[in-house]
C-alpha atoms as a PDB file:
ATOM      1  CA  UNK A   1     -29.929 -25.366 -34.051  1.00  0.00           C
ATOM      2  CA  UNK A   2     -32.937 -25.166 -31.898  1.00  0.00           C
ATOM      3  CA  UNK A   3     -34.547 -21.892 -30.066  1.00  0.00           C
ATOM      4  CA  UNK A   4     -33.751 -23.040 -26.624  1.00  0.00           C
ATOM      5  CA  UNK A   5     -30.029 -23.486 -27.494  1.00  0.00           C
ATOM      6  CA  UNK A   6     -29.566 -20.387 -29.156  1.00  0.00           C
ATOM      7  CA  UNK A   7     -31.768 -18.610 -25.820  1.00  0.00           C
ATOM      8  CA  UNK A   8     -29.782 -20.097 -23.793  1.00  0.00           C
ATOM      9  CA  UNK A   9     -26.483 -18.856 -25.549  1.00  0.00           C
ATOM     10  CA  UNK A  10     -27.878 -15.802 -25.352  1.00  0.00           C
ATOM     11  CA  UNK A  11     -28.562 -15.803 -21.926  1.00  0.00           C
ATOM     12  CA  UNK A  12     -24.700 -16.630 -20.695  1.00  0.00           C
ATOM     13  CA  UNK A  13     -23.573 -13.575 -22.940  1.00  0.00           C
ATOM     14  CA  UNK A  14     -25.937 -11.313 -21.396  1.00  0.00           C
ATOM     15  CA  UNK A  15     -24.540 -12.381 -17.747  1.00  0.00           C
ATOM     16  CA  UNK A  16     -21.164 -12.536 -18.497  1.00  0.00           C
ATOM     17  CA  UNK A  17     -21.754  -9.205 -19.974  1.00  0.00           C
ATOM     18  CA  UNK A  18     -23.789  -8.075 -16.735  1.00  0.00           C
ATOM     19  CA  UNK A  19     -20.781  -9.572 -14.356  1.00  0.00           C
ATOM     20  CA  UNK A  20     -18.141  -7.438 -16.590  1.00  0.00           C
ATOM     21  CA  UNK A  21     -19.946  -4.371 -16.041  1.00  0.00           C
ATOM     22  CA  UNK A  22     -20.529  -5.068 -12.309  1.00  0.00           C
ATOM     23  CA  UNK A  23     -16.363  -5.798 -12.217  1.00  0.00           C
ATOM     24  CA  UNK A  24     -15.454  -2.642 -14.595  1.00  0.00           C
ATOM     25  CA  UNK A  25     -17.624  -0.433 -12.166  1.00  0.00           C
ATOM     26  CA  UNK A  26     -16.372  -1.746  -9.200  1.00  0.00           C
ATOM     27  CA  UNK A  27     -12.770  -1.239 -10.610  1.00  0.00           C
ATOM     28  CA  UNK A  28     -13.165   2.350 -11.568  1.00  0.00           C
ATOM     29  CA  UNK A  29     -15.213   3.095  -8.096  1.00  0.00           C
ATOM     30  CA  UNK A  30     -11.717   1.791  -6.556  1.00  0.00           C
ATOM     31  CA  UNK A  31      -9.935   3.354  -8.672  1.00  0.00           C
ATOM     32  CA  UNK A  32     -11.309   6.822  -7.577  1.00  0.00           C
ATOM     33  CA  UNK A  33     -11.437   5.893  -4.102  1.00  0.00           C
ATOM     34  CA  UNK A  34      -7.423   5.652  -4.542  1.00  0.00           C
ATOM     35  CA  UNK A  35      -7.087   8.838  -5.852  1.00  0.00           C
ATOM     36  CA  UNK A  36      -8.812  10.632  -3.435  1.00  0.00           C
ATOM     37  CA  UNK A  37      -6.736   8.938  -0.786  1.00  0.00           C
ATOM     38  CA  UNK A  38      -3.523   9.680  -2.671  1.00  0.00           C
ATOM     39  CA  UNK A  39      -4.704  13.337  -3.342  1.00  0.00           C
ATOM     40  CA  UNK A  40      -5.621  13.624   0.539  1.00  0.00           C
ATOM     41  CA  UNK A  41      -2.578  12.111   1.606  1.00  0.00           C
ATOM     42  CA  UNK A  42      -0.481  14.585  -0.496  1.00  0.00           C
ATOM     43  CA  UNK A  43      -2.512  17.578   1.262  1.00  0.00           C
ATOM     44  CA  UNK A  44      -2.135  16.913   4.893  1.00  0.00           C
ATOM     45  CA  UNK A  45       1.271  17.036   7.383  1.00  0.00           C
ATOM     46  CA  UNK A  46       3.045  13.864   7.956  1.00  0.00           C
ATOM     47  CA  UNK A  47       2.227  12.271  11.360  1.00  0.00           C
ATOM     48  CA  UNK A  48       6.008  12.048  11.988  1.00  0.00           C
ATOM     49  CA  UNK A  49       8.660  14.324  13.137  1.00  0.00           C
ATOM     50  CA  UNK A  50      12.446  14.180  11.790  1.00  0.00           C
ATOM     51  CA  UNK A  51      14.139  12.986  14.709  1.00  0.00           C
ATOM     52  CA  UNK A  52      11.321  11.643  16.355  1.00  0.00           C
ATOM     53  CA  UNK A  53      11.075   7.613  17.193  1.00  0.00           C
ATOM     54  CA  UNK A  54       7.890   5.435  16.433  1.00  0.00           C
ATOM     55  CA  UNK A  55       6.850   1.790  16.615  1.00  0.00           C
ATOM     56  CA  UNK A  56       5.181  -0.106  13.740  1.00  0.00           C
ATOM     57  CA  UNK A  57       4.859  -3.116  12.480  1.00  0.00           C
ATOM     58  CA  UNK A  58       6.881  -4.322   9.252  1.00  0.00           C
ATOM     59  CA  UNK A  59       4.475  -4.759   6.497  1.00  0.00           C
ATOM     60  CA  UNK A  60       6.950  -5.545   3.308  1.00  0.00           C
ATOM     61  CA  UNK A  61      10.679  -5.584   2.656  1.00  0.00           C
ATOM     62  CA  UNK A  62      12.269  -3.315  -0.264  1.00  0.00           C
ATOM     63  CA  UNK A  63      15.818  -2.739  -1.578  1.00  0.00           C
ATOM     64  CA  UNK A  64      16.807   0.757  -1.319  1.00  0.00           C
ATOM     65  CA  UNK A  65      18.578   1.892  -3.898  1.00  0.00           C
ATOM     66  CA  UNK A  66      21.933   1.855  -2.859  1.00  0.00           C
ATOM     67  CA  UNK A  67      20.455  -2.163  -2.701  1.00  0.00           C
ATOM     68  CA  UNK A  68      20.292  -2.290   1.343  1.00  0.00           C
ATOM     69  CA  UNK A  69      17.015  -4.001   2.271  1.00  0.00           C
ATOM     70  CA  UNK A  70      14.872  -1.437   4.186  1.00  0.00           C
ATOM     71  CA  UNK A  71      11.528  -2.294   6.169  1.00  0.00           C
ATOM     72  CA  UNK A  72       8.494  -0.670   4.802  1.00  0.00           C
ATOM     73  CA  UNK A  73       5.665  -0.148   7.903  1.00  0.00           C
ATOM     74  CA  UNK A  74       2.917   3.043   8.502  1.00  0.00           C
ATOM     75  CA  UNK A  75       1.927   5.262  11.210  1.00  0.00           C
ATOM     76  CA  UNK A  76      -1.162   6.714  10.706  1.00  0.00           C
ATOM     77  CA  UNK A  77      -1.164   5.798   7.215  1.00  0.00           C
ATOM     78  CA  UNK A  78       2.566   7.265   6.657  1.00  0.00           C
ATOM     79  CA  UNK A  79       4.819   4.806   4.927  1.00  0.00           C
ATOM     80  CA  UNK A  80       7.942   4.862   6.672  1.00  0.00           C
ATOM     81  CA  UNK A  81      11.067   2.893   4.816  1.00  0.00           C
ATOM     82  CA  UNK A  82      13.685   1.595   7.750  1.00  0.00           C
ATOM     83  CA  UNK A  83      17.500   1.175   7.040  1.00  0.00           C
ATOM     84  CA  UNK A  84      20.109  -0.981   9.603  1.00  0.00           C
ATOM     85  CA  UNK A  85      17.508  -4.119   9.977  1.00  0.00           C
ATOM     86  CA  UNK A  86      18.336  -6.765  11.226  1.00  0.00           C
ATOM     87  CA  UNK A  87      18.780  -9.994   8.825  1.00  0.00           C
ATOM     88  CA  UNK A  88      16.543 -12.225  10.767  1.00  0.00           C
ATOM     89  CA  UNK A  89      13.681  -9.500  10.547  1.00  0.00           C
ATOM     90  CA  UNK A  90      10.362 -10.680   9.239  1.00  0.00           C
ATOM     91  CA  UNK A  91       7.073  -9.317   7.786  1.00  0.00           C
ATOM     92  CA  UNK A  92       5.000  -9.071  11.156  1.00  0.00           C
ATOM     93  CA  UNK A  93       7.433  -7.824  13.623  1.00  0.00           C
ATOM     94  CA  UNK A  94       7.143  -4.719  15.527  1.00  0.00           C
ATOM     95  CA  UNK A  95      10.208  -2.450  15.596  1.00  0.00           C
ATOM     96  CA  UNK A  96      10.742   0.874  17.318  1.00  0.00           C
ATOM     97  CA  UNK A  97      12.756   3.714  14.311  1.00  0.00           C
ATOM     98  CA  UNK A  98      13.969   6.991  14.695  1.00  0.00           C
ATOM     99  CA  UNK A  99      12.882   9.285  11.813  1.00  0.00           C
ATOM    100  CA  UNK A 100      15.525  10.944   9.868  1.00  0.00           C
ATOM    101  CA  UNK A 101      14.204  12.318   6.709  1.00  0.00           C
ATOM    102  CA  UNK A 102      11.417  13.065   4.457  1.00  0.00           C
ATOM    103  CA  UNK A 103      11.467  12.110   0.813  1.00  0.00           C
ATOM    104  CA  UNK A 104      10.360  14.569  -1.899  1.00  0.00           C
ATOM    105  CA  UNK A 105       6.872  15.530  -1.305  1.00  0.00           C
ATOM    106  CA  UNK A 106       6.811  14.846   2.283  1.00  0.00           C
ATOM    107  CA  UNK A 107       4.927  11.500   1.213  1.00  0.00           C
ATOM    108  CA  UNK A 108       7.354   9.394   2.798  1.00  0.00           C
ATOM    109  CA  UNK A 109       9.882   9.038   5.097  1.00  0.00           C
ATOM    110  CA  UNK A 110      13.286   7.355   5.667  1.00  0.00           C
ATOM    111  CA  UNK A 111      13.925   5.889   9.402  1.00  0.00           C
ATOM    112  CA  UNK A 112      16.968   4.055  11.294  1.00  0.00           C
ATOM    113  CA  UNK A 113      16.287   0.708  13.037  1.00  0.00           C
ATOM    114  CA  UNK A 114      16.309   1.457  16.727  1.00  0.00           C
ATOM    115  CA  UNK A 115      15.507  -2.064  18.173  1.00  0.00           C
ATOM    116  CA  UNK A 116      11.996  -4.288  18.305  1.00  0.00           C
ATOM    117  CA  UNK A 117       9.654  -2.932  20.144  1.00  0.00           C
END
């Protein structure tokens, strides 16, 4: 084996080693970032009121668990889950809800479909 193959062998490990770090960094640095955002979150009041109706757009679908598909959208940053949608509903769309609860925590809140908005 000559020097310049085993340099250049060498020389990928050391940047595949360099682009791990890099990715490993940036992960944790994320990772924190999260947390401090969670932890914040947890700390301040909702920006909804019980009773209260909002508009926001549909960002995902979920089954709630008695297996009803609810909306999932944000105000403010406040995930709001949305029972009594419509079927032909889609990711996208921007529907008005009337707040009726808070989940444990106050981190959440469930919502009844009051019409697109």
């Amino acid at each position: 084996m000559d020097l310049l193959t085993v340099a250049a062998g060498a020389g990928v490990g050391i940047v595949l080693l360099a682009a791990l770090a890099v990715w490993w960094r940036r992960r944790t640095a994320e990772r924190r970032a999260s947390k401090r955002a969670h932890d914040a979150a947890q700390e301040r009041d909702p920006p909804v009121e019980i009773g209260e109706t909002y508009e926001f757009g549909v960002t995902d679908f979920s089954d709630h668990h008695s297996g009803e598909r609810v909306a999932v959208g944000k105000v403010e940053g406040f995930v709001l889950f949305t029972e009594d949608v419509p079927d032909d509903l889609t990711e996208g769309d921007v529907i008005r809800a009337k707040v009726t609860s808070f989940n444990s925590g106050h981190t959440s809140a469930d919502a009844i479909y009051r019409g697109r908005a």
